[in-house]
Protein backbone atom coordinates (compact mmCIF):
# COMPACT_ATOMS: atom_id res chain seq x y z
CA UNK A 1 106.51 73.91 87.25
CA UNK A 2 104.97 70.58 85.57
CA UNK A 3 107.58 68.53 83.97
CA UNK A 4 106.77 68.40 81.00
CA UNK A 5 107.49 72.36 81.14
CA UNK A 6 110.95 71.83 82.76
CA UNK A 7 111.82 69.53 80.16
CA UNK A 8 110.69 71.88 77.49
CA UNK A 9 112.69 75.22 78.94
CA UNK A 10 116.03 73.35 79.31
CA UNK A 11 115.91 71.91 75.54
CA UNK A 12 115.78 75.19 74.51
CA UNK A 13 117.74 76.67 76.90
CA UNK A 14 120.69 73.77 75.98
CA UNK A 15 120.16 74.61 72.67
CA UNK A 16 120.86 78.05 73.00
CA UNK A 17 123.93 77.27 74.80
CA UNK A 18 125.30 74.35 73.35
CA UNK A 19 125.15 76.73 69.71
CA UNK A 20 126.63 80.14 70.95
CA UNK A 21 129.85 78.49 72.22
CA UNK A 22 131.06 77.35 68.10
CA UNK A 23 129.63 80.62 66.80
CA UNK A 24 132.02 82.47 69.07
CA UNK A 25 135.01 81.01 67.10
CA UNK A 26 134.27 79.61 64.14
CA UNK A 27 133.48 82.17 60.69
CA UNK A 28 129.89 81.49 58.62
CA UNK A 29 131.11 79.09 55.84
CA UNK A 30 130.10 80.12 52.16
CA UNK A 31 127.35 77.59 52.03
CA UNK A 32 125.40 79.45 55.14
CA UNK A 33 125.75 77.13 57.79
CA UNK A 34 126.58 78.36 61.13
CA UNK A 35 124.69 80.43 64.35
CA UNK A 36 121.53 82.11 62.84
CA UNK A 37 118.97 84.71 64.86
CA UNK A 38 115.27 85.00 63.58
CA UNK A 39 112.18 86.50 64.18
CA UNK A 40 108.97 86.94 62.31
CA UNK A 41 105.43 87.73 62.09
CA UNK A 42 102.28 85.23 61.82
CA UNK A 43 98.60 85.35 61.45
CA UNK A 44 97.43 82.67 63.49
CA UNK A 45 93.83 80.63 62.50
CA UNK A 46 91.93 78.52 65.31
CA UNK A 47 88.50 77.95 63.48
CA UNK A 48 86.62 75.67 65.97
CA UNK A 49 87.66 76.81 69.33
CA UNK A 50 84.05 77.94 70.15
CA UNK A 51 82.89 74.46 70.34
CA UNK A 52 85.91 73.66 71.18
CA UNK A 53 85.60 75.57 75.11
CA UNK A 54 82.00 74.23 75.26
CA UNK A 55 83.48 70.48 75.34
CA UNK A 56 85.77 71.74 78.41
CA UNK A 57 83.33 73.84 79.99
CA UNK A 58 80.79 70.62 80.11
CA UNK A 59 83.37 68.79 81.71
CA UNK A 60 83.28 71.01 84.48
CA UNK A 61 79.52 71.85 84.92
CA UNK A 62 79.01 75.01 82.55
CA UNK A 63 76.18 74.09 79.62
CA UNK A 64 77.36 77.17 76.99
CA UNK A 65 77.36 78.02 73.24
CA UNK A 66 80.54 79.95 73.05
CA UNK A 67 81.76 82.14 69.73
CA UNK A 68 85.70 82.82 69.98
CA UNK A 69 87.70 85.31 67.49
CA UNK A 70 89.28 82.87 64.71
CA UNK A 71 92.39 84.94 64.02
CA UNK A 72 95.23 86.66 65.43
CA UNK A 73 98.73 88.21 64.29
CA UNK A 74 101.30 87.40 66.43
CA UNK A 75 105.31 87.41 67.07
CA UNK A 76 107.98 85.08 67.01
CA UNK A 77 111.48 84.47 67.46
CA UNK A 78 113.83 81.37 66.35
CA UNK A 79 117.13 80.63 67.75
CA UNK A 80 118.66 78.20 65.07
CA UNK A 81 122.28 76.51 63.91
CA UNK A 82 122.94 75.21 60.64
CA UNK A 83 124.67 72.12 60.36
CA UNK A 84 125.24 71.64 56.75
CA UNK A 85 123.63 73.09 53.69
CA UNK A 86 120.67 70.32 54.09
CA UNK A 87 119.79 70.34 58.06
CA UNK A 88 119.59 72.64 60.99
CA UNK A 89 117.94 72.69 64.61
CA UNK A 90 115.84 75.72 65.79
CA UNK A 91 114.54 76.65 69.54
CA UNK A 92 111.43 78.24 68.96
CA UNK A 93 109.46 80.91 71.08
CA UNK A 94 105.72 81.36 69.64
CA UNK A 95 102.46 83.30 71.13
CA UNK A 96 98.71 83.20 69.93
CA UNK A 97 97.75 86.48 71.29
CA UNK A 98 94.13 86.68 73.23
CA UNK A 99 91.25 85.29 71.22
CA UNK A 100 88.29 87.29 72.22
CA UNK A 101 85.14 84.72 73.27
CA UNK A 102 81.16 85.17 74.04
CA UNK A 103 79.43 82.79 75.76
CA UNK A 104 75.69 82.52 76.47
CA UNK A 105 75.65 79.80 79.16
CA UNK A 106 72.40 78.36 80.42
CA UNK A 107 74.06 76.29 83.58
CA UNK A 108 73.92 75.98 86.34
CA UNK A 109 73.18 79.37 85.99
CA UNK A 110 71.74 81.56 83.13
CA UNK A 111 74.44 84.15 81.98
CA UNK A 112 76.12 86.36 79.51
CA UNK A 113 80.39 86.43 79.72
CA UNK A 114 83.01 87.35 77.92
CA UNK A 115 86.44 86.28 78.33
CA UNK A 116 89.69 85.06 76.07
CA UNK A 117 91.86 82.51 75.32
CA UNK A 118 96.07 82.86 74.83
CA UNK A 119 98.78 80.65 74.14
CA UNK A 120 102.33 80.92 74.19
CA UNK A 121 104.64 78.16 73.43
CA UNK A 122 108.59 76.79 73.37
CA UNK A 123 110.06 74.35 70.87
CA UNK A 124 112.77 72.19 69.25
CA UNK A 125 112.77 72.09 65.48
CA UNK A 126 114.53 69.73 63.17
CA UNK A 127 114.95 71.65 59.46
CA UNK A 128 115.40 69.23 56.44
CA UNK A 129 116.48 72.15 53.52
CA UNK A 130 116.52 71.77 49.70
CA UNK A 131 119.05 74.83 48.23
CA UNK A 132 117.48 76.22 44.59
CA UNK A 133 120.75 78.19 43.67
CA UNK A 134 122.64 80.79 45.16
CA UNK A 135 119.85 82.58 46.94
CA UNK A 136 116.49 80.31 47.28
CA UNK A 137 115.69 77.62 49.44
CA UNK A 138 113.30 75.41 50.60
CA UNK A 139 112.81 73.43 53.65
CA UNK A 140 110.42 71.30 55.54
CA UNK A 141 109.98 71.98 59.37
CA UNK A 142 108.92 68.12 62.12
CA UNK A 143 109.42 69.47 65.60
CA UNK A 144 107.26 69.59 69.21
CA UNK A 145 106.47 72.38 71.10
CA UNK A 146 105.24 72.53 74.74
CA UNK A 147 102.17 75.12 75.05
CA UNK A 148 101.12 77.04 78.00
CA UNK A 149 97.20 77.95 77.80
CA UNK A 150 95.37 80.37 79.66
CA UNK A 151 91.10 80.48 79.55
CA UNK A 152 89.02 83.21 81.21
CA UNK A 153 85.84 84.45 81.37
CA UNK A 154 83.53 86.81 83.83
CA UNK A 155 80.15 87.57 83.53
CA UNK A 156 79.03 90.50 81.73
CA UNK A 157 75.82 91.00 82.91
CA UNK A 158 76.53 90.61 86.91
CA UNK A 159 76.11 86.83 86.96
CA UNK A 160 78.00 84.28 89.12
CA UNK A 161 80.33 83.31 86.32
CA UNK A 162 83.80 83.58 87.23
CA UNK A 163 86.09 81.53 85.45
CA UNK A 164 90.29 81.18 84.95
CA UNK A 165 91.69 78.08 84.13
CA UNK A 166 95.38 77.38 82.52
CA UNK A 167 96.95 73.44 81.02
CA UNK A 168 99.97 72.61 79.31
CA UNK A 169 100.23 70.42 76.20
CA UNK A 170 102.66 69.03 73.75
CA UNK A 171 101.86 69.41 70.22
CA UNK A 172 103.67 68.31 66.97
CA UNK A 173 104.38 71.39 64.55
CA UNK A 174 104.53 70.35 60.62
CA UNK A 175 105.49 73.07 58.27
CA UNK A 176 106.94 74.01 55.19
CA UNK A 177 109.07 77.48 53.51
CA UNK A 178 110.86 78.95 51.09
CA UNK A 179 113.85 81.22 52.12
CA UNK A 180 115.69 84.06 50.02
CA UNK A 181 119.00 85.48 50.71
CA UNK A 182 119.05 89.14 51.18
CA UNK A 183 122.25 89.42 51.34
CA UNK A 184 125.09 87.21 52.32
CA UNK A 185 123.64 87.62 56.12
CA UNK A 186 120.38 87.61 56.21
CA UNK A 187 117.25 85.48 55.03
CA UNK A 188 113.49 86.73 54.08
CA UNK A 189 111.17 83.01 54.83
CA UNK A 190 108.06 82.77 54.42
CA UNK A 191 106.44 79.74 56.16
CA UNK A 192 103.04 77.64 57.11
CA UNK A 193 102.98 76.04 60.00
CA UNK A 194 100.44 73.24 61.44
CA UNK A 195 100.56 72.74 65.07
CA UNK A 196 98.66 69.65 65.88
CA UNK A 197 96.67 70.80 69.20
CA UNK A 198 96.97 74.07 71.71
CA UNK A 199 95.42 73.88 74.93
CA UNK A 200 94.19 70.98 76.81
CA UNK A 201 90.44 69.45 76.21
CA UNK A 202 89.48 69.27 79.44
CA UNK A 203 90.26 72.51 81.05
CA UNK A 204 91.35 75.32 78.58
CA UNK A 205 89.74 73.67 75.31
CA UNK A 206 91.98 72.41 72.28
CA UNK A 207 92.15 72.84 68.82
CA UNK A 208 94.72 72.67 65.71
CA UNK A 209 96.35 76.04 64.63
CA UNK A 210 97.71 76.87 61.30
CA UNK A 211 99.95 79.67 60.92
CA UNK A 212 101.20 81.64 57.99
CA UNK A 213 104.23 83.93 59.18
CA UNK A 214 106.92 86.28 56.98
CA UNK A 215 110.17 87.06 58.65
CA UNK A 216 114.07 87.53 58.66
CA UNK A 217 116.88 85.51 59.62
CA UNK A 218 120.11 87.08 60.97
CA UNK A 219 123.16 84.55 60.22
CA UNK A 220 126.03 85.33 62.25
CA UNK A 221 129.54 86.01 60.47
């Protein structure tokens, strides 16, 4: 495991921990702060990753012209604890399910393949979160998330293109939401989300991915 992953697993991890062991005791406050479970649902947008896996497939002897699937609608859970009415901390857990690609390559050997991309990723969050009322919010989401980025692709014609590479990165995420209290419990958001760069440039490829995602937010009693 590199580092930078270790690092990454026992934030989160400590996070986890450090939040269950006040929840245990202590009773949600009327102004919602306290222990809080989420999970949600995003459509994920990488426009340029075709070009994108022709830079890292240069670096390593490939000449292509690669088209990659754009979208995807993924899952993903938050494991949060709300300090006061105007800040909290999340641990994140977020996936970019496979991206379908094509590539025509033309060295060192002509070929057709076909092959995908994926990303999954842990993070730590900070929250900053403006109250409108009794039942809306809004809040701005600075945080870093470690990626872990897989690239294949095999030949689909019988060529001698066999390819599986994987990186890790560290990416800033910048986002912003607006919450609304179900009931005294639980939370609809809806949220975008700007990750600065998944997967590295010289193996898997890299690109920025912006993410739209609706979910719910369990606050424990």
């Amino acid at each position: 495991m590199k580092p930078r992953t270790f690092y990454s697993c026992i934030a989160t991890l400590a996070l986890a921990a450090g939040l269950m062991a006040p929840a245990a005791d202590a009773q949600q406050t009327p102004d919602g702060t306290g222990l809080y479970l989420g999970g949600a649902v995003s459509v994920d947008q990488a426009g340029d990753l075709g070009p994108r896996i022709d830079a890292a497939l240069a670096g390593q002897g490939y000449r292509s012209n690669s088209r990659a699937n754009s979208w995807s609608a993924n899952p993903g859970l938050r494991l949060g604890y709300r300090f006061s009415p105007n800040f909290a901390l999340e641990g994140s857990y977020d996936r970019v399910g496979s991206l379908g690609l094509q590539s025509a390559l033309s060295a060192p050997a002509p070929d057709t393949a076909t092959g995908n991309w994926k990303s999954w990723g842990l993070g730590l969050h900070a929250l900053g979160i403006l109250p409108l009322g009794s039942k809306w919010s809004v809040y701005g989401r600075l945080g870093v998330e470690q990626w872990h980025t897989s690239l294949s692709l095999t030949s689909g014609a019988g060529g001698p293109t066999r390819l599986s590479d994987s990186d890790e990165n560290t990416s800033l995420a910048l986002g912003a939401g607006v919450s609304y209290a179900l009931t005294p419990n639980v939370d609809a958001t809806a949220e975008l989300i700007h990750y600065t760069r998944v997967g590295d440039a010289a193996s898997t490829g890299g690109t920025g991915l912006n993410e739209l995602s609706l979910g719910l937010r369990y606050h424990f009693p």
